[in-house]
PDB file of N, CA and C in Angstrom:
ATOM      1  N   UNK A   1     117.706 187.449 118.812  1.00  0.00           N
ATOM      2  CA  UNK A   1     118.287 186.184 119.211  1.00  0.00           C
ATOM      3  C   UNK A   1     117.208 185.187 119.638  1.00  0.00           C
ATOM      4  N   UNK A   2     116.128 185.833 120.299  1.00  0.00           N
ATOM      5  CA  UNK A   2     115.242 184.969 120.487  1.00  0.00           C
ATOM      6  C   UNK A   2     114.585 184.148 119.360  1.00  0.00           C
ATOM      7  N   UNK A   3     114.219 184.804 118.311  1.00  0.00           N
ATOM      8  CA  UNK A   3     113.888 184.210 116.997  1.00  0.00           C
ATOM      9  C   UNK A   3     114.559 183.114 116.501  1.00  0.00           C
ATOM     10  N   UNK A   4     115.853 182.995 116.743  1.00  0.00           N
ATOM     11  CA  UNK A   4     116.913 182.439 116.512  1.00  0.00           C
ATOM     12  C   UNK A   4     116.629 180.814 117.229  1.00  0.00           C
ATOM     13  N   UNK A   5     116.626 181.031 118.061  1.00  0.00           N
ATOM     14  CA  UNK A   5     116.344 180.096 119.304  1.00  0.00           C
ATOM     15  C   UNK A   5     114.603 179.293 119.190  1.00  0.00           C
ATOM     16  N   UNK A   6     113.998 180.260 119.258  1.00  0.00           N
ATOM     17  CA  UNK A   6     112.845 179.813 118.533  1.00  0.00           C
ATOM     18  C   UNK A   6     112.305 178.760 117.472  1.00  0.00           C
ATOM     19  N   UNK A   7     113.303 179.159 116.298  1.00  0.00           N
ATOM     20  CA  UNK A   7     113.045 178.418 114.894  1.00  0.00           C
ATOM     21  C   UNK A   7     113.972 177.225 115.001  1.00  0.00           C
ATOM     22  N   UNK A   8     114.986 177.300 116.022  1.00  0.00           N
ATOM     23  CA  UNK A   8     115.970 176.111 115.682  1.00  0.00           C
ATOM     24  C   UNK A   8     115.438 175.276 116.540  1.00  0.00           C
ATOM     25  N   UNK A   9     114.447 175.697 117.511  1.00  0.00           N
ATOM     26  CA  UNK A   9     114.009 174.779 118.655  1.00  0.00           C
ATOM     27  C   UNK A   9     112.894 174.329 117.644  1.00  0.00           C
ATOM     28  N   UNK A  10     112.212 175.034 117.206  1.00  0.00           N
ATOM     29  CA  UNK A  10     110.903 174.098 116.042  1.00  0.00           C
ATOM     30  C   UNK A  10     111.469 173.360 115.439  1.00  0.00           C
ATOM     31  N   UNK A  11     112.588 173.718 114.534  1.00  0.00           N
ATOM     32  CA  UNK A  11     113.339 172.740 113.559  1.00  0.00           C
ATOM     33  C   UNK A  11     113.721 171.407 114.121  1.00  0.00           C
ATOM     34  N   UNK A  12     113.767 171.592 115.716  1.00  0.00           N
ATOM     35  CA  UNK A  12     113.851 169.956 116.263  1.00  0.00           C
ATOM     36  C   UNK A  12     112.956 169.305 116.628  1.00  0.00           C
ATOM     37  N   UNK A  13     112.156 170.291 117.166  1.00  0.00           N
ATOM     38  CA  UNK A  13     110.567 169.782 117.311  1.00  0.00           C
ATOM     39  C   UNK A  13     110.463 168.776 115.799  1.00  0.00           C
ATOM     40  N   UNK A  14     110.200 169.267 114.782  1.00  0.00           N
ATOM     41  CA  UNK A  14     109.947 168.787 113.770  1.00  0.00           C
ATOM     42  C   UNK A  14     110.696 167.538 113.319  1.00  0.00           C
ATOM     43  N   UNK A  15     111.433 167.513 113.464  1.00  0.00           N
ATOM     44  CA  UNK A  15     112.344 166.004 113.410  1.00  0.00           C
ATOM     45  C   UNK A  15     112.166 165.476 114.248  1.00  0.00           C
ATOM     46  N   UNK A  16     111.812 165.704 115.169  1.00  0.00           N
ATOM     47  CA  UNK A  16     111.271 164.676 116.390  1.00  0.00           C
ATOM     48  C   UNK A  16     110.616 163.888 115.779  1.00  0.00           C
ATOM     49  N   UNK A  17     109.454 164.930 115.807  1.00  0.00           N
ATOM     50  CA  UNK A  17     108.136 164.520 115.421  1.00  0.00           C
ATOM     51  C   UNK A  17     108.072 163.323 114.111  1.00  0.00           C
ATOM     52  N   UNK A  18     109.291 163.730 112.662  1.00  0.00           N
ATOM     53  CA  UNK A  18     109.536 163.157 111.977  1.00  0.00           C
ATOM     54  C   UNK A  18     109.605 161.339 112.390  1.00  0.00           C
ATOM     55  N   UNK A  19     110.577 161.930 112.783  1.00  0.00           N
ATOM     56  CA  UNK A  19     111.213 160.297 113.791  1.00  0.00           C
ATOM     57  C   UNK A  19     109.962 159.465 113.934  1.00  0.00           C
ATOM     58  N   UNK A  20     109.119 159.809 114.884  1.00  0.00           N
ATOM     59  CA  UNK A  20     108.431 159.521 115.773  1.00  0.00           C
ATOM     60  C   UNK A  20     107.435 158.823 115.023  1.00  0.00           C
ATOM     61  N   UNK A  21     106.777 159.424 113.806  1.00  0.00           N
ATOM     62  CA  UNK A  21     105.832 159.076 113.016  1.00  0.00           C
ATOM     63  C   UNK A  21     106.451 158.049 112.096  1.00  0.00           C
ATOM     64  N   UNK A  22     107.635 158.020 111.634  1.00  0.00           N
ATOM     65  CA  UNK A  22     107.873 156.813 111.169  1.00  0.00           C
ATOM     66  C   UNK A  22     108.048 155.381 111.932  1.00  0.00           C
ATOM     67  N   UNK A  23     107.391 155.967 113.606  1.00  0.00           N
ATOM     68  CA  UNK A  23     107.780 154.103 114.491  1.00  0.00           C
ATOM     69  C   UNK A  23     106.160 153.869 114.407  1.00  0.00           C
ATOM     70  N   UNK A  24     105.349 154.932 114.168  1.00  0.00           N
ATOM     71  CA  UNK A  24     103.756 155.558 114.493  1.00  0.00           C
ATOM     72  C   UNK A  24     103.562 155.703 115.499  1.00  0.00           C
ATOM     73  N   UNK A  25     104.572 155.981 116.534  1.00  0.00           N
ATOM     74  CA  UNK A  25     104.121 156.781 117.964  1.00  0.00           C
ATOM     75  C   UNK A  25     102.563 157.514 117.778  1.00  0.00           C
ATOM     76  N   UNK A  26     102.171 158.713 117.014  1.00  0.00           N
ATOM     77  CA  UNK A  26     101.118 159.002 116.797  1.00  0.00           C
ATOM     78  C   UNK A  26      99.743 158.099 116.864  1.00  0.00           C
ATOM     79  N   UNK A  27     100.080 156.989 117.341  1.00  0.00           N
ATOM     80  CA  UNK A  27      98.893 156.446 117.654  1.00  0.00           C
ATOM     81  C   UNK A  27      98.660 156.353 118.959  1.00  0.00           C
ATOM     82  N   UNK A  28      99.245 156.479 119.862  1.00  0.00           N
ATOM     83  CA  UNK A  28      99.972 156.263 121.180  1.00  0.00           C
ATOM     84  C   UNK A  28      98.995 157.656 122.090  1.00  0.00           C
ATOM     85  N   UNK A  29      99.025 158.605 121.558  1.00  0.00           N
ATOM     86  CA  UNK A  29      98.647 159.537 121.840  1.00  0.00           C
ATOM     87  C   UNK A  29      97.085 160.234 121.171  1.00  0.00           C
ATOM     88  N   UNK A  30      95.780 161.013 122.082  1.00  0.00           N
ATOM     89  CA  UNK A  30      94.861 161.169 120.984  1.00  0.00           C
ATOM     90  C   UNK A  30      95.356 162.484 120.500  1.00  0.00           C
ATOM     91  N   UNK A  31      95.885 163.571 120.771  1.00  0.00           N
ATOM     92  CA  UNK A  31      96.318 164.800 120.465  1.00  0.00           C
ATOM     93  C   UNK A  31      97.499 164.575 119.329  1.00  0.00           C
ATOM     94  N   UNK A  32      97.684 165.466 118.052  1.00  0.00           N
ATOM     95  CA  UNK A  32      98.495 165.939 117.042  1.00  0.00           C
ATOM     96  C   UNK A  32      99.542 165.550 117.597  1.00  0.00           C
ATOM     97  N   UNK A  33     100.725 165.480 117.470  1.00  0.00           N
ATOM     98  CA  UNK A  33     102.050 165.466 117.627  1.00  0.00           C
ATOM     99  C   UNK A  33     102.466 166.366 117.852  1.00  0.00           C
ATOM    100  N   UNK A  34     102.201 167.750 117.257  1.00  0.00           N
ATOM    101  CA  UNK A  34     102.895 169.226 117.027  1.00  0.00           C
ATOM    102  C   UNK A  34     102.023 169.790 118.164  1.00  0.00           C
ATOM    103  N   UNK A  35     100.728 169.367 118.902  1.00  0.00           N
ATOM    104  CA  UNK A  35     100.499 169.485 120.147  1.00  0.00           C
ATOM    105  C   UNK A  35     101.155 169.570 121.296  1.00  0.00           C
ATOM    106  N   UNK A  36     101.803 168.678 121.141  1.00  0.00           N
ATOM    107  CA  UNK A  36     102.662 167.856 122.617  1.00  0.00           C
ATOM    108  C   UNK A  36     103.882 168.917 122.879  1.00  0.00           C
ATOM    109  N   UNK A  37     104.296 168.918 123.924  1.00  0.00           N
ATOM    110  CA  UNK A  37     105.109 169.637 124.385  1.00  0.00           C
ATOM    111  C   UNK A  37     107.125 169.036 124.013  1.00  0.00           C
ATOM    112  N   UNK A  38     107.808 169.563 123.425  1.00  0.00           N
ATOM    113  CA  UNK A  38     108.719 169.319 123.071  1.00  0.00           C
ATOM    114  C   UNK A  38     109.590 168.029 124.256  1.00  0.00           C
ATOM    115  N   UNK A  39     109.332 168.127 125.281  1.00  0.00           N
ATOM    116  CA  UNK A  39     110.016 167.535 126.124  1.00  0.00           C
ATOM    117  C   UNK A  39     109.510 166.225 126.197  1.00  0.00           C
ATOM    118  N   UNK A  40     108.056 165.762 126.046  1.00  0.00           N
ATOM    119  CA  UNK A  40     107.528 164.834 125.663  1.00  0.00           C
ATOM    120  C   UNK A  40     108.021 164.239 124.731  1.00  0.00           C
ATOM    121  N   UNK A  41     108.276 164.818 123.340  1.00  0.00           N
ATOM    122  CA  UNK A  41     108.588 164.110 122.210  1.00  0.00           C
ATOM    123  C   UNK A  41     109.548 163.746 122.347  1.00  0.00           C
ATOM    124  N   UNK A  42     110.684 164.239 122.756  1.00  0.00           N
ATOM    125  CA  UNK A  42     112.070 163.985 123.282  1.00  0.00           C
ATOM    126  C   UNK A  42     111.817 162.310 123.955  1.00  0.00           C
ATOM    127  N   UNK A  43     111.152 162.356 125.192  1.00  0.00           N
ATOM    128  CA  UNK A  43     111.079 161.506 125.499  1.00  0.00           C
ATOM    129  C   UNK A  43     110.971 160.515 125.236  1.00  0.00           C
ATOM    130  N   UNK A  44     109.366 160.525 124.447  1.00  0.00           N
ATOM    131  CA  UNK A  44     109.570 159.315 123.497  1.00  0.00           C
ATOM    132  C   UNK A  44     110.284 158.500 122.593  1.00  0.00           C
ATOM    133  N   UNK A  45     110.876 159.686 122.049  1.00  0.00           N
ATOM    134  CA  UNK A  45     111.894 159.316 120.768  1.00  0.00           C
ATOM    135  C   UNK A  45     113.366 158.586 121.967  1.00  0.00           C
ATOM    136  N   UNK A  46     113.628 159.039 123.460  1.00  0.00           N
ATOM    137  CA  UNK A  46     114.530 158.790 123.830  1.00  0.00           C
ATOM    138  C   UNK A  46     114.481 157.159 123.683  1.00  0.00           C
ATOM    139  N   UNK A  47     113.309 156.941 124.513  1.00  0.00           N
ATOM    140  CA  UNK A  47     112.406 155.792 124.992  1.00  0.00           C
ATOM    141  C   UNK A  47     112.553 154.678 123.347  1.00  0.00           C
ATOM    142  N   UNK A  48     112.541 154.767 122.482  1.00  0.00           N
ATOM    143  CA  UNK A  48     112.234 154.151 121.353  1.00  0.00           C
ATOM    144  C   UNK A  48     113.536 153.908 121.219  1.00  0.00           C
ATOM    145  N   UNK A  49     114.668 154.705 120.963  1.00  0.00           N
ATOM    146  CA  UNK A  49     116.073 154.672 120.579  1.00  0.00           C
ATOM    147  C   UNK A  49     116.268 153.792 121.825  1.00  0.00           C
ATOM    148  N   UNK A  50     116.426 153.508 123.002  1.00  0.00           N
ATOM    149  CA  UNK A  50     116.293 152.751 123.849  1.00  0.00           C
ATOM    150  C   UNK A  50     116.109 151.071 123.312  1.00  0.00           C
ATOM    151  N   UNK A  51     114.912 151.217 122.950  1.00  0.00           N
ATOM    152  CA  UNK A  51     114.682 149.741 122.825  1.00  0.00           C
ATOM    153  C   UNK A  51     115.099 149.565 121.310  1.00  0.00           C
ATOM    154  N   UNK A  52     115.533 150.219 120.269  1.00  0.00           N
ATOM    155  CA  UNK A  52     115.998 149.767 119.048  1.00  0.00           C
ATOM    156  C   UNK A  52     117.514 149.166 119.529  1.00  0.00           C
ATOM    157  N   UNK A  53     118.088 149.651 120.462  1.00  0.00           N
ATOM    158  CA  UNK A  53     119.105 149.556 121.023  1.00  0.00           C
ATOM    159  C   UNK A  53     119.293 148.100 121.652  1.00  0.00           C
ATOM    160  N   UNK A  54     118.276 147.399 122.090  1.00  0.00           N
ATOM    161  CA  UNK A  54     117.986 146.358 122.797  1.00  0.00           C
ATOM    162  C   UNK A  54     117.747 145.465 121.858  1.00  0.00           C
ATOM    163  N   UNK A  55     117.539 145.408 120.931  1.00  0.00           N
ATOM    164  CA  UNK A  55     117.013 144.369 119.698  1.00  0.00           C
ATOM    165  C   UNK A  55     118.353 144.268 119.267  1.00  0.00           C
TER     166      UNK A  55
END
């Protein structure tokens, strides 16, 4: 089950990350993307959906 949990938690990691690189967050930061700690990316991506929201 852990495996389970594991791969579906990467699988969001990865769309995060997706997301993220299409606003180029990745510049924002000097470390990889797939570095960063999942809760971070979250964040950001929260933070962005935020202000697309505002426009």
């Amino acid at each position: 089950m852990n495996a389970q949990l594991s791969t579906k938690g990467e699988a969001k990691k990865e769309e995060l990350i997706q997301e993220l690189l299409k606003f180029g967050i990745f510049k924002k930061y000097n470390k990889q993307l797939y570095e960063l700690p999942i809760v971070v990316l979250q964040k950001e991506f929260n933070h962005l959906r935020g202000e697309l929201k505002n426009v």
